[in-house]
Protein backbone atom coordinates (compact mmCIF):
# COMPACT_ATOMS: atom_id res chain seq x y z
CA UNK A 1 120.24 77.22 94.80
CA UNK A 2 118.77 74.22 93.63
CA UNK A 3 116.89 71.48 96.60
CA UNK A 4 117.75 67.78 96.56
CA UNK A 5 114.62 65.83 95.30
CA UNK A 6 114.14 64.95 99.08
CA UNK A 7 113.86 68.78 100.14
CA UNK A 8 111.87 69.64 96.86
CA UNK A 9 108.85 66.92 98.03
CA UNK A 10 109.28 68.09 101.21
CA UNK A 11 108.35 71.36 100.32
CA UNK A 12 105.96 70.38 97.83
CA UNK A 13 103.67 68.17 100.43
CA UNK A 14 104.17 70.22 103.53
CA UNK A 15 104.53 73.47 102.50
CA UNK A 16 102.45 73.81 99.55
CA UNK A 17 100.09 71.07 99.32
CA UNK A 18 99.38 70.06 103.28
CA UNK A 19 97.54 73.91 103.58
CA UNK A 20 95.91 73.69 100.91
CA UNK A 21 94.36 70.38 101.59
CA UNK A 22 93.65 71.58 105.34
CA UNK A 23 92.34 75.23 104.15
CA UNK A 24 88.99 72.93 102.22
CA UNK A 25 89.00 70.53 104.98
CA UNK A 26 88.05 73.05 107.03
CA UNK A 27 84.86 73.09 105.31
CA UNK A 28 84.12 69.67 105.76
CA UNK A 29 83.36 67.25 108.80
CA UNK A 30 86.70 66.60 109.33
CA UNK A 31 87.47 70.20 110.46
CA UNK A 32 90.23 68.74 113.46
CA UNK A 33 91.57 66.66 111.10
CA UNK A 34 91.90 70.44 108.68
CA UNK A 35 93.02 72.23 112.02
CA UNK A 36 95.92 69.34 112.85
CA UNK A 37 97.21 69.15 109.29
CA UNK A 38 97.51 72.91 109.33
CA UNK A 39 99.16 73.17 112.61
CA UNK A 40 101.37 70.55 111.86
CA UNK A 41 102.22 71.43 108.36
CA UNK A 42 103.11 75.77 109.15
CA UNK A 43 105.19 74.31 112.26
CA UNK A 44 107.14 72.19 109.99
CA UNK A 45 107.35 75.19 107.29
CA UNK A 46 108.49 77.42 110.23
CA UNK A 47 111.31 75.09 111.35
CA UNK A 48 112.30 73.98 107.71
CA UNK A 49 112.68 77.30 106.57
CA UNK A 50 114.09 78.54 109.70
CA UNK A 51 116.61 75.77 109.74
CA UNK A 52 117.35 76.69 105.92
CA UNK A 53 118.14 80.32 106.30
CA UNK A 54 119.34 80.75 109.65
CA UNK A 55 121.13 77.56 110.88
CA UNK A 56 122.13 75.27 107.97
CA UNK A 57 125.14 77.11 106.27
CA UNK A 58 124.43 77.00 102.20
CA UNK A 59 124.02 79.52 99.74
CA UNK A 60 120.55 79.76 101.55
CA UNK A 61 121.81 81.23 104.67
CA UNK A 62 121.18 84.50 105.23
CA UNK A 63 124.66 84.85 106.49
CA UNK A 64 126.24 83.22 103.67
CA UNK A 65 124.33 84.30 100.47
CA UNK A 66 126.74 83.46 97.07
CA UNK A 67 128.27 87.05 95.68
CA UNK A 68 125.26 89.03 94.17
CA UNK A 69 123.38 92.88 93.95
CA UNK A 70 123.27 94.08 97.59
CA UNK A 71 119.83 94.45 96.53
CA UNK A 72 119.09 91.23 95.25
CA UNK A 73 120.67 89.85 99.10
CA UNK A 74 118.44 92.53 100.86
CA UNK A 75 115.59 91.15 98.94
CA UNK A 76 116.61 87.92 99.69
CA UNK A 77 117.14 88.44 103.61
CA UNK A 78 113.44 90.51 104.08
CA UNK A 79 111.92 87.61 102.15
CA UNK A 80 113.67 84.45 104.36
CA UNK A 81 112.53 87.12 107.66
CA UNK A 82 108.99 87.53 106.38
CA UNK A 83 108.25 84.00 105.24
CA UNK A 84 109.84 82.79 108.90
CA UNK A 85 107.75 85.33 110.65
CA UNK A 86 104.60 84.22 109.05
CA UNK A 87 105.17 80.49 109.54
CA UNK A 88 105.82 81.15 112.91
CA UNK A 89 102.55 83.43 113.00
CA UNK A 90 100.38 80.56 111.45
CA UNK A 91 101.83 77.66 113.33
CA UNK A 92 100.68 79.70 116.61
CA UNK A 93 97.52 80.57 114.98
CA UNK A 94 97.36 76.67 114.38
CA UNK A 95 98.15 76.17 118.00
CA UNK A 96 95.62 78.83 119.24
CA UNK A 97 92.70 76.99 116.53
CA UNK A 98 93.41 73.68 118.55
CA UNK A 99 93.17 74.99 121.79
CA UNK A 100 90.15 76.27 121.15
CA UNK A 101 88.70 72.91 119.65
CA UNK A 102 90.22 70.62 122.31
CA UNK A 103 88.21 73.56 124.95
CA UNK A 104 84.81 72.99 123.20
CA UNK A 105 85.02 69.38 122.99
């Protein structure tokens, strides 16, 4: 299924782009700056993807997947779980990072 341009940027700046850009921040003196965009940007991956496959009924919906391989939809379904699962697992990792900043400030 194609994205509207809106949902394509989306994913291009927050999903792709923002973790990148935080991941050499990191490096840098503007490592809360690097730990905020990362946080911010995996929670938003988490809840855009989660609100793609499991909530939003499309063709991307695990639920409602067009007619297909029962392979190709299995493939499909472990792939929405896993990505969800580890945007979940890096916005808490996110979370955890600025914990531990705001704690040794």
């Amino acid at each position: 299924m194609k994205l509207p341009p809106e949902k394509v940027t989306f994913v291009y700046v927050v999903i792709v782009i923002a973790p990148i850009v935080a991941a050499l921040l990191v490096w840098t003196r503007y490592v809360r700056g690097a730990i905020w965009l990362f946080f911010v940007s995996m929670l938003g991956s988490f809840v855009f993807g989660a609100y793609q496959h499991y909530i939003l009924v499309s063709a991307d919906h695990v639920e409602h997947l067009p007619n297909g391989s029962a392979a190709a939809q299995a493939a499909f379904i472990s792939s929405a779980a896993g990505l969800t699962v580890l945007e979940l697992a890096s916005a808490l990792y996110g979370g955890f990072c600025l914990s531990r900043l705001c704690r040794n400030r």
